[in-house]
Protein backbone atom coordinates (compact mmCIF):
# COMPACT_ATOMS: atom_id res chain seq x y z
CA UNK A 1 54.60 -30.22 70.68
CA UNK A 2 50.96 -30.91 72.42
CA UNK A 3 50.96 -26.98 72.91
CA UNK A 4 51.66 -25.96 69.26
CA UNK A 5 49.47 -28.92 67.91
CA UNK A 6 46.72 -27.15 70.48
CA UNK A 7 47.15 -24.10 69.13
CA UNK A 8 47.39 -24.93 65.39
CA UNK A 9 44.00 -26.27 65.88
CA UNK A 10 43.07 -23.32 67.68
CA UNK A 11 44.02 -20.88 64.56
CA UNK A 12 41.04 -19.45 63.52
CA UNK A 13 42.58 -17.71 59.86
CA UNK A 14 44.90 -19.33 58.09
CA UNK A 15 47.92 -17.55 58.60
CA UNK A 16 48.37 -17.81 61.82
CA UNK A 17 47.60 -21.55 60.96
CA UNK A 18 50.69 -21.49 59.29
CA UNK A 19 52.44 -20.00 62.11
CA UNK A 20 51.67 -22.31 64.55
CA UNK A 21 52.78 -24.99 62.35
CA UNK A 22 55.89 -23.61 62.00
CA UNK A 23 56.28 -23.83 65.63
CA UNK A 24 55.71 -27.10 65.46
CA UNK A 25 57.75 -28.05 63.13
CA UNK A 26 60.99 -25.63 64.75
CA UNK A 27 60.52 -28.58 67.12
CA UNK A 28 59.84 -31.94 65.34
CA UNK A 29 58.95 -31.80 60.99
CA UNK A 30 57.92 -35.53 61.37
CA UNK A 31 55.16 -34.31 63.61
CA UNK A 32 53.98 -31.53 61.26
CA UNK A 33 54.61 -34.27 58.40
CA UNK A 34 52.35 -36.47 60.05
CA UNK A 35 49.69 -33.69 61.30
CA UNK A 36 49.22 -32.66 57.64
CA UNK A 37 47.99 -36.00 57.01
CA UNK A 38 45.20 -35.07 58.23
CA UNK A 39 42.88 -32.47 55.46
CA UNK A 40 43.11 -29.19 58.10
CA UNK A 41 39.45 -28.69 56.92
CA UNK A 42 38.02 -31.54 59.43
CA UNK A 43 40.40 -29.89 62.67
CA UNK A 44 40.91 -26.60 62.29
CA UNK A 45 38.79 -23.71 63.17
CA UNK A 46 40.63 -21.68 60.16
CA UNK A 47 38.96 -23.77 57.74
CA UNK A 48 35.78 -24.23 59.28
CA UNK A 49 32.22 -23.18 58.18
CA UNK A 50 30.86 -20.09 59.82
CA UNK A 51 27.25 -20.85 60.21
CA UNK A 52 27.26 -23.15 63.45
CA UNK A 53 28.68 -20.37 65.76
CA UNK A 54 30.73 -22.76 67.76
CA UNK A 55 34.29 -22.57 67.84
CA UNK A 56 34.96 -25.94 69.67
CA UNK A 57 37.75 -28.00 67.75
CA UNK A 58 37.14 -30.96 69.76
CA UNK A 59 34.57 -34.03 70.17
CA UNK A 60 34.09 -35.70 72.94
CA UNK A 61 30.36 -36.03 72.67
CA UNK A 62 30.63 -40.33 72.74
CA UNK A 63 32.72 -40.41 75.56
CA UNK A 64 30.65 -37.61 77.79
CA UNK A 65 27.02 -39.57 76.95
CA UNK A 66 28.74 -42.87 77.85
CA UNK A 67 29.20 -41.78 81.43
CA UNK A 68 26.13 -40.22 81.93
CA UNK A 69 24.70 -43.13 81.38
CA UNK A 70 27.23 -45.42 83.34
CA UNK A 71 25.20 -46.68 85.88
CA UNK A 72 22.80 -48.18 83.05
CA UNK A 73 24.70 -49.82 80.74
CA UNK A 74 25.06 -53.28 82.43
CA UNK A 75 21.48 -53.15 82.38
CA UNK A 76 18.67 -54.49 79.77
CA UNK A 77 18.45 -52.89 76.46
CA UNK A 78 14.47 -52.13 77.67
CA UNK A 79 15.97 -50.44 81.12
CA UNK A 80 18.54 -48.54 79.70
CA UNK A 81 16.07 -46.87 76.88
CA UNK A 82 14.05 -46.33 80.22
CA UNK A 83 17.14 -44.63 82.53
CA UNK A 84 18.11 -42.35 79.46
CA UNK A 85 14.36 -41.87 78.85
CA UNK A 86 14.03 -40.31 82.45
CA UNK A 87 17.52 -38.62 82.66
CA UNK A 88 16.72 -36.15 79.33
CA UNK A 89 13.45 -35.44 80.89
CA UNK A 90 14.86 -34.22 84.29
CA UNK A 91 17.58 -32.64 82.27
CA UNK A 92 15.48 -30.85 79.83
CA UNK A 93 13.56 -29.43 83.42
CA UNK A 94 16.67 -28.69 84.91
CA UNK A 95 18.12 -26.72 82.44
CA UNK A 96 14.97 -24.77 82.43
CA UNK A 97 15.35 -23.99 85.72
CA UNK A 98 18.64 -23.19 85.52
CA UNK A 99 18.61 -20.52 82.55
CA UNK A 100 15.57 -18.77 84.23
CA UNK A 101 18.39 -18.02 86.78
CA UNK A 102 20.48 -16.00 84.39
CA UNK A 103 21.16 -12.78 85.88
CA UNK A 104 22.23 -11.40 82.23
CA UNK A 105 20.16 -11.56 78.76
CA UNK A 106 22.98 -13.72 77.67
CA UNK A 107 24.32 -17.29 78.96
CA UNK A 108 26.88 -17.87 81.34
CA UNK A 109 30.00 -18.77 78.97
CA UNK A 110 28.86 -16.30 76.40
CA UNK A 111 29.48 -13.16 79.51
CA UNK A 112 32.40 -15.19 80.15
CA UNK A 113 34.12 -15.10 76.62
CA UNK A 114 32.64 -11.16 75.74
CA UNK A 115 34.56 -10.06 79.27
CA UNK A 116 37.61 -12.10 77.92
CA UNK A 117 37.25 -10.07 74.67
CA UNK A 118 36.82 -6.92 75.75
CA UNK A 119 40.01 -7.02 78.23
CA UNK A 120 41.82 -7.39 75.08
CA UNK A 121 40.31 -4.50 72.93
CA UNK A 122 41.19 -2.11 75.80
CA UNK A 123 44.47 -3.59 76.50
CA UNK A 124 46.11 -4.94 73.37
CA UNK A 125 43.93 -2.76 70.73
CA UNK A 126 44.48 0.00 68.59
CA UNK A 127 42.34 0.85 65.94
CA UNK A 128 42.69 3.25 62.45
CA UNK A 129 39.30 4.45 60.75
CA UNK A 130 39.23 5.40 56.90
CA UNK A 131 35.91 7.20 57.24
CA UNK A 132 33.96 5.05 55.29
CA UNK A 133 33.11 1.27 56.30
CA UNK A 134 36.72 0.43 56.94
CA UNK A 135 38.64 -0.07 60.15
CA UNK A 136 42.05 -1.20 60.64
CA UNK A 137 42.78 -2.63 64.23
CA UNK A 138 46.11 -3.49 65.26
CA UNK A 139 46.85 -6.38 68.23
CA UNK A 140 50.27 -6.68 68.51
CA UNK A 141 51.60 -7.57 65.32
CA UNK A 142 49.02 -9.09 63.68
CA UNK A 143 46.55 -6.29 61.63
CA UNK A 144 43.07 -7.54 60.91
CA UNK A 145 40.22 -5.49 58.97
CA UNK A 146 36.59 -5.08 60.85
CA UNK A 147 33.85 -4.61 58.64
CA UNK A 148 30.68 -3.70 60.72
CA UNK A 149 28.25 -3.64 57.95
CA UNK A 150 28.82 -7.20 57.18
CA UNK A 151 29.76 -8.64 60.70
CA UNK A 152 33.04 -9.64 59.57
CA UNK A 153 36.47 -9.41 60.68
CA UNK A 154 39.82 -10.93 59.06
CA UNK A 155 40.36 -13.16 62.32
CA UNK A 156 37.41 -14.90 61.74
CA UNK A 157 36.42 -15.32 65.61
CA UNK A 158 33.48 -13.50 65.40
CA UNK A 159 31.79 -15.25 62.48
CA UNK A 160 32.87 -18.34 64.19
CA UNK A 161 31.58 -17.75 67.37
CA UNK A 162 29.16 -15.21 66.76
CA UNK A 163 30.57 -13.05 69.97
CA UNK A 164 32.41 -9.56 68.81
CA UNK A 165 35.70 -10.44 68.41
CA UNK A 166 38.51 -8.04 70.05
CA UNK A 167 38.93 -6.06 67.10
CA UNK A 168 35.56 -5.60 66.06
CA UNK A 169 35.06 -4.69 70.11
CA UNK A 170 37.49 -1.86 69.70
CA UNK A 171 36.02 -0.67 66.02
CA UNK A 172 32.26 -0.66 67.83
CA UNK A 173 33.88 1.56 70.23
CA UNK A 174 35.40 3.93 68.59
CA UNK A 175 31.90 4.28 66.84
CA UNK A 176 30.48 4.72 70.02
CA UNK A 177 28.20 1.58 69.51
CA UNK A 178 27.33 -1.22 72.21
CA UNK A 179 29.53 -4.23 71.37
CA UNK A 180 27.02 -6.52 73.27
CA UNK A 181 24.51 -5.85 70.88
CA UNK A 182 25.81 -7.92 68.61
CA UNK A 183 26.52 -11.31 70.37
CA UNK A 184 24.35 -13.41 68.37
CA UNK A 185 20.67 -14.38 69.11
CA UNK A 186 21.84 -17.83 69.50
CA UNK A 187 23.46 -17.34 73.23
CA UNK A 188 20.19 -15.21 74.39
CA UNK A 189 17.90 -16.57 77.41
CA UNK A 190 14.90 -16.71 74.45
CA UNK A 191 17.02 -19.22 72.82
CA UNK A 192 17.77 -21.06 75.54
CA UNK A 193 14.57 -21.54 76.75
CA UNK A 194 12.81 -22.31 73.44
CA UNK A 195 15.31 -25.46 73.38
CA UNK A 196 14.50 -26.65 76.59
CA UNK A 197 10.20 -26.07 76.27
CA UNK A 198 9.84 -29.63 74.78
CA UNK A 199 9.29 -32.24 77.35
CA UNK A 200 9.35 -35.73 77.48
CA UNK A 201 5.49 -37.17 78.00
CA UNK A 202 5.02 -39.56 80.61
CA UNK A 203 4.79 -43.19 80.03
CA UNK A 204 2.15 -45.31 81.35
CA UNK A 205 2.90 -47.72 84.12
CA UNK A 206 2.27 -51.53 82.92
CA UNK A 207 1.86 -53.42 80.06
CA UNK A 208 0.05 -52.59 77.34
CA UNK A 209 -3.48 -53.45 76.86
CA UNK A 210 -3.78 -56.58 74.01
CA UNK A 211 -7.77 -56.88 73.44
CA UNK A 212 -9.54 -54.57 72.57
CA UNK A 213 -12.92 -53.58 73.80
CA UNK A 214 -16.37 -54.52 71.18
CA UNK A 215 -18.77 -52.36 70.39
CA UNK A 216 -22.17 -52.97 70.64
CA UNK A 217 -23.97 -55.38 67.92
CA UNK A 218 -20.06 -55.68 65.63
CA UNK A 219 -21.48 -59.00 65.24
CA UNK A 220 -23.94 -58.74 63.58
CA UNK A 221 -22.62 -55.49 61.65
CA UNK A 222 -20.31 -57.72 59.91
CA UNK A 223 -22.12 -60.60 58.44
CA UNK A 224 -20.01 -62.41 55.68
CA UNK A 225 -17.11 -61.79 56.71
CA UNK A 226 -14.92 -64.81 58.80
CA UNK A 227 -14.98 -63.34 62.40
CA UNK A 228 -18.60 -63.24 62.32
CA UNK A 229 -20.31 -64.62 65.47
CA UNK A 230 -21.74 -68.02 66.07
CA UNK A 231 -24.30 -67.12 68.08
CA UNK A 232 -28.06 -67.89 67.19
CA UNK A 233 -26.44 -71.16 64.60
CA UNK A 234 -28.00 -74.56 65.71
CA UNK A 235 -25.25 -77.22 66.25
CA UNK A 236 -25.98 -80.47 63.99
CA UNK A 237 -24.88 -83.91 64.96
CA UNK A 238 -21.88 -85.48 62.39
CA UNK A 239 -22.63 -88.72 62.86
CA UNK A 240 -26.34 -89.07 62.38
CA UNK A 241 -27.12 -84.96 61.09
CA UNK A 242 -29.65 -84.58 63.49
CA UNK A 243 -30.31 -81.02 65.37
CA UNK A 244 -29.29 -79.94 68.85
CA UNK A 245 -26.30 -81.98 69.99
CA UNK A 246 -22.84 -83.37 68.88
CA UNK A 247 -21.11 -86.79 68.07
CA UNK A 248 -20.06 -87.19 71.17
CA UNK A 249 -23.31 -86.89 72.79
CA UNK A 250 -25.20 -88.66 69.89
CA UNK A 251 -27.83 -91.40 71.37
CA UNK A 252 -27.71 -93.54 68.01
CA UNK A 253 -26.61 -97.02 68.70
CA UNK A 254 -23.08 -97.94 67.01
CA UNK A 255 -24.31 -100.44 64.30
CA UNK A 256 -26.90 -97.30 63.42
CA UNK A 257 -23.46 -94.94 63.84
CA UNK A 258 -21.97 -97.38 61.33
CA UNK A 259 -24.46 -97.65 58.51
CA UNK A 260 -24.85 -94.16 58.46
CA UNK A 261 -21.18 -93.36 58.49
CA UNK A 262 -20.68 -96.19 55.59
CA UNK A 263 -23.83 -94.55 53.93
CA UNK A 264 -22.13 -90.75 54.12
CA UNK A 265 -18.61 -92.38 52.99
CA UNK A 266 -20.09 -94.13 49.81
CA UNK A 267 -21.68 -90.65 49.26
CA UNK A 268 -18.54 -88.76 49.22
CA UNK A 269 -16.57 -91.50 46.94
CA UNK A 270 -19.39 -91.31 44.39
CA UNK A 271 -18.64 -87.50 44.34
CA UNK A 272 -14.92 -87.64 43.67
CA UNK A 273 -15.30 -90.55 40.90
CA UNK A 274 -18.39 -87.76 39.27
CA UNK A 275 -15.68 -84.92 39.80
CA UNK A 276 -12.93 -86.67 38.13
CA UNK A 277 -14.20 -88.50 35.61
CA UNK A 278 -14.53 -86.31 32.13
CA UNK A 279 -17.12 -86.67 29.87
CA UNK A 280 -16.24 -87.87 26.54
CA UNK A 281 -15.96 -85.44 23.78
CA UNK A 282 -18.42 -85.83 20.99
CA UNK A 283 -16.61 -86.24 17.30
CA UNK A 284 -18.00 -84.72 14.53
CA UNK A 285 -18.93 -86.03 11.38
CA UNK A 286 -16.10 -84.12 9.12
CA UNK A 287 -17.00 -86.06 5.94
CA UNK A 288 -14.33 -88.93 6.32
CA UNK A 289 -15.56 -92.79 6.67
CA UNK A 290 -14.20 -94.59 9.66
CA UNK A 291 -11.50 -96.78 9.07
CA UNK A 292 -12.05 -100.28 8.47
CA UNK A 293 -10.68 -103.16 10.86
CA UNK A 294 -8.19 -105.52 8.93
């Protein structure tokens, strides 16, 4: 049942969707019941978009960044930005390095999957041409329709993957054409190496400077506002007003300190009782007599 549920997933046009889960359910129709559940649109490469050329079916993205990063999860939040920080940059070199090795114009896996594809034209291909756009290759039973105009085939795999497919291998052939010609852009070196150009700048050992440095005169450029400077303001005495010193420092004797701090106090109490006290309004003679006391 894991092999059929593999290979339903794997189905890349709908009938032989179907097919597979027939398999499956030859075997167990609770498990394709309970596969169904599931919309086929989110698993299975039959239903899938065509413009990401990627044909994986999978997604084990979570699980494959959590263990690149296993050594620095038990650390601070701070140090682990910091580990993954350095790991993408020696990554992003790395795999710079590594596709300037390509001995192909292609990557690696892309080769890889073309050779699979092309054993299979040659082997398992035949193909029928109706002299116009149209060609009719057969793989066993299954008959699909290559249209080389478009970049299309009934089986799908090439506009999923953007690799010729076996059947559109075997049309370009009998045209005489180079099937590697049209692998898509996507797995060239140019590609490749455009992803990985962007590098990660280099951070600046040590914390981060707090004050900043003054330019010459801001003082004085800034009169009025509150962080103007001090400097050049005489300091005035609050206990007897003169110039040139504080109240701690103030030579007046305490029965002097006294009067003149009773003096100032009396001074500031007259002020509130002005402040608060309203004037009286002034009525106007309307015409009416006042009222006489009984």
């Amino acid at each position: 049942m894991k092999k059929f549920l593999w290979w339903t997933a794997w189905s890349s046009f709908e009938e032989e969707f179907k097919d597979q889960l027939k398999q499956l359910g030859s075997l167990c129709v609770d498990a394709a019941k309970d596969l169904l559940r599931y919309p086929p649109q989110n698993w299975c490469r039959a239903y899938f978009d065509t413009v990401c050329k990627n044909q994986m079916v999978d997604n084990n993205f979570t699980e494959s960044f959590n263990s690149w990063i296993l050594k620095a999860r038990g650390k601070l939040i701070l140090k682990i930005i910091e580990n993954i920080r350095i790991k993408i940059m020696n990554r992003l070199r790395e795999k710079e390095e590594e596709v300037r090795t390509w001995t192909t114009e292609f990557s690696p896996y892309c080769m890889k999957l073309f050779t699979a594809y092309l054993k299979i034209a040659n082997n398992s291909c035949t193909v029928n041409f109706n002299g116009d756009i149209g060609y009719e290759v057969f793989e066993g039973d299954d008959k699909h329709s290559v249209n080389l105009v478009m970049k299309k085939c009934t089986c799908r795999t090439w506009q999923l993957t953007g690799i010729p497919c076996p059947h559109a291998i075997k049309a370009m052939e009998y045209k005489k054409l180079d099937p590697i010609t049209e692998i898509n852009w996507r797995y060239s070196k140019e590609a490749y190496l455009m992803i990985y150009k962007a590098k990660q700048m280099h951070v600046r050992v040590g914390k981060p400077k707090v004050q900043r440095n003054r330019e010459k005169d801001e003082a004085c450029k800034r009169q009025g506002e509150w962080a103007q400077s001090r400097k050049g303001t005489r300091m005035t005495c609050s206990n007897c007003g003169s110039l040139d010193h504080n109240s701690r420092t103030c030579k007046v004797d305490d029965s002097e300190k006294g009067k003149k701090q009773t003096k100032r106090k009396k001074a500031n109490i007259e002020e509130v009782i002005e402040s608060e006290v309203e004037e009286p309004e002034v009525v106007k003679d309307v015409g009416c007599s006042a009222p006489q006391p009984t």
